[in-house]
C-alpha atoms as a PDB file:
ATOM      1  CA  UNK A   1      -3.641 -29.617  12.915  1.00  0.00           C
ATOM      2  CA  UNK A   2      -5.929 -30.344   9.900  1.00  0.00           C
ATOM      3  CA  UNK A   3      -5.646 -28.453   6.840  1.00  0.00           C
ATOM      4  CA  UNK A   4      -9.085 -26.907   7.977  1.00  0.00           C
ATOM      5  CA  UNK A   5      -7.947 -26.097  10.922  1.00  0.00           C
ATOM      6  CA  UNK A   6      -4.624 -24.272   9.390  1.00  0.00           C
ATOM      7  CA  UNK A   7      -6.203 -21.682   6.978  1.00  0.00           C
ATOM      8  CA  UNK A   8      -8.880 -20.730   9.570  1.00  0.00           C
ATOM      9  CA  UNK A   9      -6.239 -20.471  12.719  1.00  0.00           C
ATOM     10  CA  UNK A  10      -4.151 -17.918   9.887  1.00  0.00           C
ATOM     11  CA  UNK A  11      -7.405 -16.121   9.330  1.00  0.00           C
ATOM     12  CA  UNK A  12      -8.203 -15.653  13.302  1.00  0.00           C
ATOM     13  CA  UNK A  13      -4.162 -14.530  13.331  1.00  0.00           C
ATOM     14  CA  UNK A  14      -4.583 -11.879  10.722  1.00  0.00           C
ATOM     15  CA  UNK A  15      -7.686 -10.447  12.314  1.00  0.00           C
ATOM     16  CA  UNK A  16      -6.162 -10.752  15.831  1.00  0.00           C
ATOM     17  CA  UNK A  17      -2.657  -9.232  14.547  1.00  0.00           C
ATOM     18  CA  UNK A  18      -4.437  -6.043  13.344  1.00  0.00           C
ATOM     19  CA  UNK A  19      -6.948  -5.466  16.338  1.00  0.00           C
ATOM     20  CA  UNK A  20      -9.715  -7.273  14.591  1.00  0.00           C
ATOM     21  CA  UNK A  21     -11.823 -10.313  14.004  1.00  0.00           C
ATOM     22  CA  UNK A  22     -12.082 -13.583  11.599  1.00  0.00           C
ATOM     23  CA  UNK A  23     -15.008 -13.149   9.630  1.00  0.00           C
ATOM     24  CA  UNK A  24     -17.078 -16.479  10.402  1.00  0.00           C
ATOM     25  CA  UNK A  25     -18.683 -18.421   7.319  1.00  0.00           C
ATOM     26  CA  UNK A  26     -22.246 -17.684   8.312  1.00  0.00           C
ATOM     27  CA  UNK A  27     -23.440 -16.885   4.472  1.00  0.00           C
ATOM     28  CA  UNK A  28     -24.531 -13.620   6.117  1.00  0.00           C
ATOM     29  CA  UNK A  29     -22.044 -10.914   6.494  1.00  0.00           C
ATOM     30  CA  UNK A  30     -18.707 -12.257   5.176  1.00  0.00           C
ATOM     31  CA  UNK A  31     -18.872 -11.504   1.305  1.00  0.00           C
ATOM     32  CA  UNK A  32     -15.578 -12.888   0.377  1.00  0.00           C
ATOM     33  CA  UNK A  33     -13.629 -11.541   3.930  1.00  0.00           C
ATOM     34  CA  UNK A  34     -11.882 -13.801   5.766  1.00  0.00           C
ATOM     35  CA  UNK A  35     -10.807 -10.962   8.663  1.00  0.00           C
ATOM     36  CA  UNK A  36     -11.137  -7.043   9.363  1.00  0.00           C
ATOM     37  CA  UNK A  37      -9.122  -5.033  11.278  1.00  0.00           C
ATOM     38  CA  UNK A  38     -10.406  -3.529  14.309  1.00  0.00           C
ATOM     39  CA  UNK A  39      -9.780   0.301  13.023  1.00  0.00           C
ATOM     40  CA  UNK A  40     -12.243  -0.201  10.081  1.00  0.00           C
ATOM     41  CA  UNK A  41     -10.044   0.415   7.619  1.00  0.00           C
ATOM     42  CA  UNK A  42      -9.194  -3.175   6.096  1.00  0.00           C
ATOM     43  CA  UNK A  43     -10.813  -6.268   4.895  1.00  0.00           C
ATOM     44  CA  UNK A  44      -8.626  -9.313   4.473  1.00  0.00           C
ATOM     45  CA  UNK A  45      -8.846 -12.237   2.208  1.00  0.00           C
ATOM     46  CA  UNK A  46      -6.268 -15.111   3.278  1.00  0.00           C
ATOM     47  CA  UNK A  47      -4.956 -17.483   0.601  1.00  0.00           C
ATOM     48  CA  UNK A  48      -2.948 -20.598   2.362  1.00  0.00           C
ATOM     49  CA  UNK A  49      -1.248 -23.093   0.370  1.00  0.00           C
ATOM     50  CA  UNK A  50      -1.166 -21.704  -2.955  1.00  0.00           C
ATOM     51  CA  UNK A  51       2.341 -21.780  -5.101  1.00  0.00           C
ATOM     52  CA  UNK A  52       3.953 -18.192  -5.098  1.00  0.00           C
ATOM     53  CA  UNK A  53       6.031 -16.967  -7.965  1.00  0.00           C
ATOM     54  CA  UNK A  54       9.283 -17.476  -7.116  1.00  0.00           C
ATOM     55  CA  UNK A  55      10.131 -14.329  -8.716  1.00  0.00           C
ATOM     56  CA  UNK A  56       8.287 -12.428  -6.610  1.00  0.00           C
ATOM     57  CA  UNK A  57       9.208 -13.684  -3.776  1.00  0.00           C
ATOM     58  CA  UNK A  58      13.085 -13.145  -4.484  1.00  0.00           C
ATOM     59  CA  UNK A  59      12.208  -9.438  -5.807  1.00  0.00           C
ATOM     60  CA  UNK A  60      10.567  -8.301  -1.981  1.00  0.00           C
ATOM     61  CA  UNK A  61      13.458 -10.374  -0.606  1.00  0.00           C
ATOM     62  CA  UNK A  62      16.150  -8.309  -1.923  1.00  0.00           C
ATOM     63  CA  UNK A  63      14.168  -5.409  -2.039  1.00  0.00           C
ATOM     64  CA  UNK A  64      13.900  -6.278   1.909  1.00  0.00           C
ATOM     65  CA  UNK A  65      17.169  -6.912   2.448  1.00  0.00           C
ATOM     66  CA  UNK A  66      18.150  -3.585   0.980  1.00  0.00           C
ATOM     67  CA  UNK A  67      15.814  -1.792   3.132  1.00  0.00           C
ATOM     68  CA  UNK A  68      16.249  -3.409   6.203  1.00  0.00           C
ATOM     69  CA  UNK A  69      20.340  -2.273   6.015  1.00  0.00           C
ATOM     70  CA  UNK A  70      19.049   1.476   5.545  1.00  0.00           C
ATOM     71  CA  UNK A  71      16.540   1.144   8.265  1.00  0.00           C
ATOM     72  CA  UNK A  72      13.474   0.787   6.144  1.00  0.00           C
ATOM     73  CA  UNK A  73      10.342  -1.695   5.167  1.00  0.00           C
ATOM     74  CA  UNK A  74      11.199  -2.716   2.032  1.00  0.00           C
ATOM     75  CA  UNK A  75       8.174  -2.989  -0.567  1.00  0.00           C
ATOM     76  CA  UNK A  76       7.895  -4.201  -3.923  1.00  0.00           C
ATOM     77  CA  UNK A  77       4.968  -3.290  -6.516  1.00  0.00           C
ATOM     78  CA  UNK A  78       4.344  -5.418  -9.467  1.00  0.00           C
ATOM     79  CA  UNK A  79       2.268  -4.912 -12.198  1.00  0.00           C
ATOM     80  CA  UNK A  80       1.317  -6.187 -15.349  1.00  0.00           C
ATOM     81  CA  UNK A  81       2.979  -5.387 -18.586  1.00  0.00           C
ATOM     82  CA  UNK A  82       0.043  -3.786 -20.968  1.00  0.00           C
ATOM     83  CA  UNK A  83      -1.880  -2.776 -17.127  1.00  0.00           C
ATOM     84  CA  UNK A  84      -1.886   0.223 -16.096  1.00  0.00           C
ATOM     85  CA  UNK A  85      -0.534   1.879 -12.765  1.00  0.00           C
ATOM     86  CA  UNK A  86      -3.268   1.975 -10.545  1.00  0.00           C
ATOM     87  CA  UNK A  87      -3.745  -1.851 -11.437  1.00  0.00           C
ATOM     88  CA  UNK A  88      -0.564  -2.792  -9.782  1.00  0.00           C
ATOM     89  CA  UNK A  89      -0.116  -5.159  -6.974  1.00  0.00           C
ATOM     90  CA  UNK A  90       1.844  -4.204  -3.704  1.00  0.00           C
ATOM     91  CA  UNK A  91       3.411  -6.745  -1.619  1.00  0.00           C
ATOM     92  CA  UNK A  92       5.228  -6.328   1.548  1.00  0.00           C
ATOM     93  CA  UNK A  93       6.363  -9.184   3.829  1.00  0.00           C
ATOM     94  CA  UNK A  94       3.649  -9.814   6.088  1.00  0.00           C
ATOM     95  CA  UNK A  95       6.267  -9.449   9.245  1.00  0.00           C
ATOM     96  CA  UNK A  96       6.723  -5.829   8.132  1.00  0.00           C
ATOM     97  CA  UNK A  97       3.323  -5.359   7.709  1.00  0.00           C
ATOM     98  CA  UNK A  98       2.100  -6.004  11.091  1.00  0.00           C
ATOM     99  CA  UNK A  99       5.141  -3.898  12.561  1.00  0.00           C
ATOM    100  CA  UNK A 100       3.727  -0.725  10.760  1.00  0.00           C
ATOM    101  CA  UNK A 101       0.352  -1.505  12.005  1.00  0.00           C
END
C-alpha cells in the first residue's frame, strides 16, 4: 500500500468505526475533517506518521494498564504548564475509544 493509500484507508476506518464517513478532498465541504461520525456528534482529523511523545504514550499506557485490572478505560489528560484547564488535551487509546462508541 502507498503511503497515500495508508492515511486515507485510516481515515475511511475512523469514519466507518464510528458509523460514519471519510470526508473526501473535494475543496467543498471538508474544512480540515478527514471523517464524521454517523451520530453527528464528531468531526475527526487523522494524523498518520507523525513522532508521538514517548512520554505520553507511556503515561496512557500505565494509566491503561491500571484501568484495565479494575475493569475500566483508562484515560490520561495532559495539559500545558502556564495553560489553563479547559485547554487540556485528552487522550485515550483509540481501541478503547471505539469500544465506548
Amino acid at each position: 500500500m502507498t503511503a497515500r493509500g495508508t492515511w486515507k484507508a485510516m481515515e475511511r476506518s475512523i469514519g466507518t468505526d464510528h458509523g460514519g464517513r471519510r470526508i473526501p478532498v473535494t475543496g467543498v465541504d471538508r474544512e480540515g475533517r478527514d471523517a464524521e461520525d454517523g451520530a453527528g456528534l464528531f468531526d475527526f482529523q487523522a494524523k498518520y506518521g507523525q513522532r508521538q511523545p514517548s512520554y505520553l504514550r507511556a503515561w496512557l499506557d500505565g494509566i491503561r494498564a491500571t484501568a484495565r485490572a479494575r475493569g475500566r478505560v483508562g484515560v490520561m489528560i495532559w495539559k500545558a504548564r502556564w495553560a489553563p484547564l479547559r485547554e487540556a488535551v485528552v487522550l485515550v487509546a483509540y481501541e478503547d475509544w471505539v469500544a465506548l462508541h
